[in-house]
Protein backbone atom coordinates (compact mmCIF):
# COMPACT_ATOMS: atom_id res chain seq x y z
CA UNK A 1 0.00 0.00 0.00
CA UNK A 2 1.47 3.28 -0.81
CA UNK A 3 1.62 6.35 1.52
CA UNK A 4 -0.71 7.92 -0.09
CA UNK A 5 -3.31 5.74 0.29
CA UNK A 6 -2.11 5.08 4.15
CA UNK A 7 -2.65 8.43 4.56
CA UNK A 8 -6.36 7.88 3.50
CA UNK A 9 -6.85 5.26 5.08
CA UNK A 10 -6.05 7.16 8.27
CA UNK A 11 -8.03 10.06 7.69
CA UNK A 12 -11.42 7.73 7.68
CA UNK A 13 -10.21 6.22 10.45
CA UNK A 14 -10.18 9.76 12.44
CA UNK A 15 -13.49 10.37 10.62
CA UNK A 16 -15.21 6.82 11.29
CA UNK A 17 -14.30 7.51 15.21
CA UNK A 18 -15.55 11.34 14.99
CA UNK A 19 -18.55 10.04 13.59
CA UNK A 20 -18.93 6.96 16.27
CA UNK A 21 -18.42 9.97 19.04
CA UNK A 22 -20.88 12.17 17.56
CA UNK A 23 -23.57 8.74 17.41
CA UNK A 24 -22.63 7.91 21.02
CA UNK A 25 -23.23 11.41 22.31
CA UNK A 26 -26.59 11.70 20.31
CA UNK A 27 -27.16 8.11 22.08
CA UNK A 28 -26.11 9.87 25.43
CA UNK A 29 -28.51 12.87 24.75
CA UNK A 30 -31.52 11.10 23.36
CA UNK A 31 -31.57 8.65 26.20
CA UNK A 32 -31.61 11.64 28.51
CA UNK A 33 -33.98 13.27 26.72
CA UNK A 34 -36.98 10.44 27.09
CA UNK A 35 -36.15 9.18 30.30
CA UNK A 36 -36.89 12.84 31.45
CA UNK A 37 -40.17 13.15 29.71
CA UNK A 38 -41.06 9.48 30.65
CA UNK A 39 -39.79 10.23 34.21
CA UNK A 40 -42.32 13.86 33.98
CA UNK A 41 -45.20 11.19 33.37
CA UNK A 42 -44.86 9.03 36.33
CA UNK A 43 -43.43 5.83 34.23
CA UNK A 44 -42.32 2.90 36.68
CA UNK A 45 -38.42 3.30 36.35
CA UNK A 46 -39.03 -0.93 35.39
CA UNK A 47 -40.24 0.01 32.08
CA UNK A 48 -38.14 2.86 31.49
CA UNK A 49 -35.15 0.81 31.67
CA UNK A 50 -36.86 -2.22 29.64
CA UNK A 51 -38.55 0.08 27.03
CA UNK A 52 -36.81 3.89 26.83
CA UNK A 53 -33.02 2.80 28.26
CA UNK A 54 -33.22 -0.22 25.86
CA UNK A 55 -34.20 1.67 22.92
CA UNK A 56 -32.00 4.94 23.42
CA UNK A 57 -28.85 2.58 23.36
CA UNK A 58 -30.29 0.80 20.62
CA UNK A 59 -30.08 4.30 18.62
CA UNK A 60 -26.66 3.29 16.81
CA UNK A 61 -27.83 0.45 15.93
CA UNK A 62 -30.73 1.74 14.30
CA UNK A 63 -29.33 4.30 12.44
CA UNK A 64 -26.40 2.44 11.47
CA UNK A 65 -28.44 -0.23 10.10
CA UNK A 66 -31.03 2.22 8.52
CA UNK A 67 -28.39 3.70 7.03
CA UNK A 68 -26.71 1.01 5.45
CA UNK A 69 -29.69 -0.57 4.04
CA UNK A 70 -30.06 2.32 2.38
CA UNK A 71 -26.68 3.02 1.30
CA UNK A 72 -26.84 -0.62 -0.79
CA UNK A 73 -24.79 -2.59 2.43
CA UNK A 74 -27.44 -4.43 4.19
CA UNK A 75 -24.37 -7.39 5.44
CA UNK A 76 -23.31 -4.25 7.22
CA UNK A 77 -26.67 -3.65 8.47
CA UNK A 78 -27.40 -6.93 9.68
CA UNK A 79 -23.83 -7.64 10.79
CA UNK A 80 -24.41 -4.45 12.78
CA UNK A 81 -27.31 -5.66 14.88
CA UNK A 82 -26.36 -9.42 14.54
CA UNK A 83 -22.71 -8.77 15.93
CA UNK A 84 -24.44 -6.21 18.47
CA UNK A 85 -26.66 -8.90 20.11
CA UNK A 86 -23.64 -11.39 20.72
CA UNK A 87 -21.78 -8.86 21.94
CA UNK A 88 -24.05 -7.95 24.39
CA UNK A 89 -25.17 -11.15 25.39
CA UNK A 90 -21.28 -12.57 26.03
CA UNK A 91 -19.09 -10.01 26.80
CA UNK A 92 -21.28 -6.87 28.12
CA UNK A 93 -23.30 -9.72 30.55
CA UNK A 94 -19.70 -11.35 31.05
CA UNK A 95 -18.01 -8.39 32.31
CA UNK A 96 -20.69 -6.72 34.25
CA UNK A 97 -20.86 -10.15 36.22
CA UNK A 98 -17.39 -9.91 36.59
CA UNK A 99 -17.91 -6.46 38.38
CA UNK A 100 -20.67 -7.94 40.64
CA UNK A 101 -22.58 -11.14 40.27
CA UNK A 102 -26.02 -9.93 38.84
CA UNK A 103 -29.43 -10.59 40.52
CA UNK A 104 -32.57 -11.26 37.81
CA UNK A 105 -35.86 -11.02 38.49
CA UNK A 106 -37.93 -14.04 37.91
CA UNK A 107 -40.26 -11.78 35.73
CA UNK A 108 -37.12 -11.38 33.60
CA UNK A 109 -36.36 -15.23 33.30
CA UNK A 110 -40.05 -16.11 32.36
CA UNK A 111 -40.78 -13.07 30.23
CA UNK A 112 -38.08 -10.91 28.76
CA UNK A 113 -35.31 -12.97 28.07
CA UNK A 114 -37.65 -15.86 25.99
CA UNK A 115 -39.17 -12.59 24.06
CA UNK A 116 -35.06 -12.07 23.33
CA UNK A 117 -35.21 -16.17 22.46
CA UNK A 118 -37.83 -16.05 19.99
CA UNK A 119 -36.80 -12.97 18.45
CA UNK A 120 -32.80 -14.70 17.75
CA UNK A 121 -34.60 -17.94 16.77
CA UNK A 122 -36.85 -15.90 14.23
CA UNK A 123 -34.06 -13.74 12.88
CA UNK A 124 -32.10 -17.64 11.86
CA UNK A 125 -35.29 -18.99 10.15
CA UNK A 126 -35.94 -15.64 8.27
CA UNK A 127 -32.23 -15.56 7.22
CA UNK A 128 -31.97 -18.69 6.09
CA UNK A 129 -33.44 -17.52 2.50
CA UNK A 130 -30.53 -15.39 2.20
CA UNK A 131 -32.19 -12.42 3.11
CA UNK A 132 -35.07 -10.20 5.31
CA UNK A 133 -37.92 -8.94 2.70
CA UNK A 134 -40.97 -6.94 4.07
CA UNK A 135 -43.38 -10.15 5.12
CA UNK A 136 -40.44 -10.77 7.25
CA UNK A 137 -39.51 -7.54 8.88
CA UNK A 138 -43.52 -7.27 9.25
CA UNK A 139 -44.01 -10.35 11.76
CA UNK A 140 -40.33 -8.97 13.47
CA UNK A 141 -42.20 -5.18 14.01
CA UNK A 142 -45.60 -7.04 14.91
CA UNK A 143 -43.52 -9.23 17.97
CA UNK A 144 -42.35 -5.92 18.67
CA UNK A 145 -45.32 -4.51 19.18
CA UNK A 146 -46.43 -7.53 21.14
CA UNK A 147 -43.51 -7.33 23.56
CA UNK A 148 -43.99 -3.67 24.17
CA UNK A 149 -47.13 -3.95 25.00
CA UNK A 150 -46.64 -6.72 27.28
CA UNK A 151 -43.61 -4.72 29.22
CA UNK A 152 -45.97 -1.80 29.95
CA UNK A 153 -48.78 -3.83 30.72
CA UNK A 154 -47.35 -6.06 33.40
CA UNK A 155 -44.02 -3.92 34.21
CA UNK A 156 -46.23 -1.24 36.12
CA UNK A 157 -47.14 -3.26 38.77
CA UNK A 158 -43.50 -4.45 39.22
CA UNK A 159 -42.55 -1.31 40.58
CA UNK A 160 -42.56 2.01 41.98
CA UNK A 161 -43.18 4.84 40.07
CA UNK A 162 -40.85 7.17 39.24
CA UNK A 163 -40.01 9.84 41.37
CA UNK A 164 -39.40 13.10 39.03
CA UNK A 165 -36.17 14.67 39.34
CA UNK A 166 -36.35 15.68 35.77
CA UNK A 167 -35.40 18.45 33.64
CA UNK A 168 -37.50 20.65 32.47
CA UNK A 169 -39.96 19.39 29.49
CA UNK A 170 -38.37 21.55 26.80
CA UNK A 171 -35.27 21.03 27.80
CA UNK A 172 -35.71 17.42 27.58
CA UNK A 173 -37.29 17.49 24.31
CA UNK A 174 -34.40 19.87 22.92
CA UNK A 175 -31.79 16.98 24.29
CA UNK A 176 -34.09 14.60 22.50
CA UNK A 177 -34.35 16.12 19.27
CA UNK A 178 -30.45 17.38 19.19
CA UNK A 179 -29.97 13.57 19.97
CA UNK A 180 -31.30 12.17 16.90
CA UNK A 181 -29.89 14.72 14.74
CA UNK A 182 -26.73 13.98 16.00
CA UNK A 183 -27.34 9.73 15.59
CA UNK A 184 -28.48 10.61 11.94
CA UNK A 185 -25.42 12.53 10.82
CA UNK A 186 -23.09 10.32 12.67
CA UNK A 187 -24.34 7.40 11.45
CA UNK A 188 -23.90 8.64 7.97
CA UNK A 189 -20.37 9.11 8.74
CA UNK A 190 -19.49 6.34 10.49
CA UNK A 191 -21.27 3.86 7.98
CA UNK A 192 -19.50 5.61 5.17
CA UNK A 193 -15.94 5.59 6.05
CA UNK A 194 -16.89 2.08 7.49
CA UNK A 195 -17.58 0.70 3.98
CA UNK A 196 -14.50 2.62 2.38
CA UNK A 197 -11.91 1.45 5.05
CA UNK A 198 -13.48 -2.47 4.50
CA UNK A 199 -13.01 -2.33 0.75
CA UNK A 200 -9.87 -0.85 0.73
CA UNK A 201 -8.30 -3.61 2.81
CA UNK A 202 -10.58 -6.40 0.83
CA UNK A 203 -12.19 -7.07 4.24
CA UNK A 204 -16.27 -7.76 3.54
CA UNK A 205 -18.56 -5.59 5.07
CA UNK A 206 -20.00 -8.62 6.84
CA UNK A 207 -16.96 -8.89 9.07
CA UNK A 208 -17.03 -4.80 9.56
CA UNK A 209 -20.48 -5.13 10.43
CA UNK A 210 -20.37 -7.54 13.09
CA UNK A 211 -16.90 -6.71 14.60
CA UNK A 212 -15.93 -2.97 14.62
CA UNK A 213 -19.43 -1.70 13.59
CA UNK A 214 -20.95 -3.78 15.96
CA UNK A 215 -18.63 -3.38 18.82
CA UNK A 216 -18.74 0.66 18.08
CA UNK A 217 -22.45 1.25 18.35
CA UNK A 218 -22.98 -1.22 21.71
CA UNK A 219 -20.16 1.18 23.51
CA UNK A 220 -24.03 2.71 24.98
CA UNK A 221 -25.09 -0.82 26.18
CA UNK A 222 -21.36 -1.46 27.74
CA UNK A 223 -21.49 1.53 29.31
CA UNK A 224 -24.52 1.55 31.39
CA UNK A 225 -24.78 -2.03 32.04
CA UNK A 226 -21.09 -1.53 33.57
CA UNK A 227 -21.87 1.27 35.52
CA UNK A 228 -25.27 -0.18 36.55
CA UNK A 229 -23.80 -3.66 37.89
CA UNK A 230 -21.08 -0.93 39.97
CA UNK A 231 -23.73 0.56 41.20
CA UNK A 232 -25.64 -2.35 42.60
CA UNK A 233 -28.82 -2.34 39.25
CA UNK A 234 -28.87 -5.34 38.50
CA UNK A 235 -32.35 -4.69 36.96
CA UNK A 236 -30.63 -2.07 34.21
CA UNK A 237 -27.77 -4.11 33.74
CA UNK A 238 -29.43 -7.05 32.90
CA UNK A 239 -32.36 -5.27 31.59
CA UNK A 240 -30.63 -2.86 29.41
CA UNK A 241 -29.16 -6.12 27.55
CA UNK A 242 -32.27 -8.11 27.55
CA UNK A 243 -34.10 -4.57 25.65
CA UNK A 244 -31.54 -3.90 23.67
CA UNK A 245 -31.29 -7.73 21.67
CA UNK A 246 -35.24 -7.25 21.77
CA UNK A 247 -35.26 -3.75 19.97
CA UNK A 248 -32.36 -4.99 17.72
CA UNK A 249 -34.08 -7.75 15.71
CA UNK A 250 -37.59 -6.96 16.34
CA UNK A 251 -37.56 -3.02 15.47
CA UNK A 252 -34.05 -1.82 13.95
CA UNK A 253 -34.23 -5.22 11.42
CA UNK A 254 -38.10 -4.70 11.37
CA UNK A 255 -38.25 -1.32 10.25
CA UNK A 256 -35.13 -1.20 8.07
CA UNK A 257 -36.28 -4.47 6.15
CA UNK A 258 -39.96 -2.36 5.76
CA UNK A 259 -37.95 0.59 4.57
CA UNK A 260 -35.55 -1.44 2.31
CA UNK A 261 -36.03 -5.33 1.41
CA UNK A 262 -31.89 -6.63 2.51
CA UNK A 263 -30.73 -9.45 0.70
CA UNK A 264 -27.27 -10.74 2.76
CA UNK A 265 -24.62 -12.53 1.59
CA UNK A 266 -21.75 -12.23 4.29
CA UNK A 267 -23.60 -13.31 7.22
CA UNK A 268 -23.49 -16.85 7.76
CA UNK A 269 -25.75 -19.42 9.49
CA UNK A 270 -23.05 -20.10 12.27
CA UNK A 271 -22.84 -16.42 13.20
CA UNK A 272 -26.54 -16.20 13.74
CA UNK A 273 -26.16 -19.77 15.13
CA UNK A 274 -23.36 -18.33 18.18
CA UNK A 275 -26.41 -15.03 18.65
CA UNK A 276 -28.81 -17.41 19.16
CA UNK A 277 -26.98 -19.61 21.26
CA UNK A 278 -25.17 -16.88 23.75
CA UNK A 279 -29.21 -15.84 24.34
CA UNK A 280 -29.77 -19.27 25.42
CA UNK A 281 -26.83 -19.90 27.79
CA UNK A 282 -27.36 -16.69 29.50
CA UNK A 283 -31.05 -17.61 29.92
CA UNK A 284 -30.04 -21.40 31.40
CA UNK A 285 -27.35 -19.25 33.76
CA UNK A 286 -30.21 -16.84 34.74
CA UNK A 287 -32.81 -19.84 35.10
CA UNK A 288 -30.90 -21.97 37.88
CA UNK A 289 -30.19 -19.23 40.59
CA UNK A 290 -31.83 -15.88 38.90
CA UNK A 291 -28.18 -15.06 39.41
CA UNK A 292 -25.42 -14.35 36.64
CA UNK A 293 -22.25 -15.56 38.73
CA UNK A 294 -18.64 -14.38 38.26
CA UNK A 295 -17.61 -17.56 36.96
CA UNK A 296 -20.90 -17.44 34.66
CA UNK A 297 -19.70 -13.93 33.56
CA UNK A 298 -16.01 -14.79 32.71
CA UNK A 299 -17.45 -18.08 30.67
CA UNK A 300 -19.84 -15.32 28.31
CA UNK A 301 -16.61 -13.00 28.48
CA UNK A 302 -14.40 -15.87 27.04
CA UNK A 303 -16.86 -17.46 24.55
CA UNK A 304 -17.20 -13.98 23.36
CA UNK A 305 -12.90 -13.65 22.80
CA UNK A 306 -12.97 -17.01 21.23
CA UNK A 307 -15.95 -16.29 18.66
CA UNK A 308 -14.22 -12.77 17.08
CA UNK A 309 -10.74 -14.76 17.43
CA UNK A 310 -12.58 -16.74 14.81
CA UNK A 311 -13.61 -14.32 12.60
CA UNK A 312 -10.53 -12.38 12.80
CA UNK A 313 -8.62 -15.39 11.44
CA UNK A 314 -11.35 -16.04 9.24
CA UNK A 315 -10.96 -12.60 7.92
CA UNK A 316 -6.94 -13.16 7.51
């Protein structure tokens, strides 16, 4: 490779990570945004966590996705969420438990995490065409609809209600609105330079998608599920996950494969295989003590190392 083209390949790396900032802080801003309003309504803070959490650090992954789609990359798209969902399953689970052993609510074991079953077992069947067209992503944004429901429904009685400490309404709504402009244009940049720095070193976007791409846009989920496990929530930790693989498939695949039929080539069976299977081993963990264990959490941690070990040398 020449200097020249070194040189380029540098300056989208410093663009793809100013872009990945700007999508995080949107993230950061939009999440604090409707957890204020939600909080100024007297929403239980159990289904602002499962619902408004879940889907504010979901943001990258929806715009990054949408965005691809759209751009004529859906392997990115789908790598994107498909990569997210292992990722948070294995090593964002794995190292909060590491932190402190997490406590989960039996509610969680027999509701949220087999919503977060089905929705990894339907995203294998519906890929196994090659591809998500708009009958698909239709049934995906139906289930969604189903499990939101069901969260409000039954999480209101699970809790308190929130006590408002919130900002001011239009405040909130201004760090709402700023928040999605900001996901919007930096998920135009990041996708972009994502694409160019993949093709310039022959690496697919598949790979992209589910390691860098994927890894990039769940820095929201790492981050509060770390800090929340700290802090003693186990509920957000383990909630924010749960939400987050829920809103992945069932909305960010649903309403991009609406928008824009995806026909994927990179993504294989086995990597939708490892999603759906790091789902179910945190969900036999959770089932036996409603406890993720430190051991538990350094066995999702290390199955996590081992599976992008594999597709780095796959990529090689």
């Amino acid at each position: 490779m020449t200097k020249s083209g070194t040189g380029s390949i540098l300056i989208n790396i410093v663009l793809l990570v100013m872009g990945l900032v700007v999508v995080l802080k949107g993230a950061d801003w939009l999440t604090d945004g409707a957890v204020n309003i939600a909080s100024r309504f007297g929403v239980s803070q159990m289904v602002i966590g499962l619902t408004i959490v879940a889907m504010g650090t979901s943001m990258p992954e929806l715009c990054v996705s949408m965005v691809s789609a759209l751009k004529g990359t859906p392997d990115l798209a789908v790598g994107n969420v498909v990569g997210s969902n292992t990722l948070n399953t294995l090593l964002i689970v794995g190292c909060s438990a590491l932190v402190a052993p997490i406590m989960v609510k039996r509610s969680s074991v027999r509701r949220d995490i087999p919503f977060a079953v089905l929705a990894s077992l339907l995203m294998l069947i519906f890929c196994l065409d090659g591809g998500i067209d708009r009958l698909d992503a239709t049934l995906l944004f139906i289930l969604f609809a189903v499990f939101m429901f069901v969260t409000v429904k039954y999480g209101k009685n699970e809790g308190t209600e929130a006590k408002t400490t919130a900002a001011p309404l239009g405040k909130a709504t201004l760090l709402l609105v700023v928040g999605l402009v900001c996901l919007i244009l930096g998920s135009n940049l990041f996708v972009d330079n994502a694409s160019f720095i993949a093709s310039t070193l022959s690496v697919s976007d598949a790979v992209i998608g589910l390691t860098i791409v994927a890894g990039g846009t769940s820095l929201p989920e790492l981050a509060t599920s770390m800090v929340s496990g700290k802090k003693g929530n186990s509920d957000i930790a383990i909630g924010n996950v749960i939400g987050s693989n829920v809103f992945n498939i069932l909305m960010i695949i649903g309403v991009t494969g609406l928008v824009k039929p995806m026909h994927i080539k990179g993504i294989t069976s086995l990597d939708l295989i490892v999603m759906l299977a790091s789902i179910l081993l945190l969900w036999f963990f959770c089932r036996t003590t409603y406890k993720v264990k430190r051991w538990e959490g350094a066995v999702l941690a290390i199955s996590y190392i081992a599976y992008l070990a594999w597709l780095i040398a796959q990529a090689v």
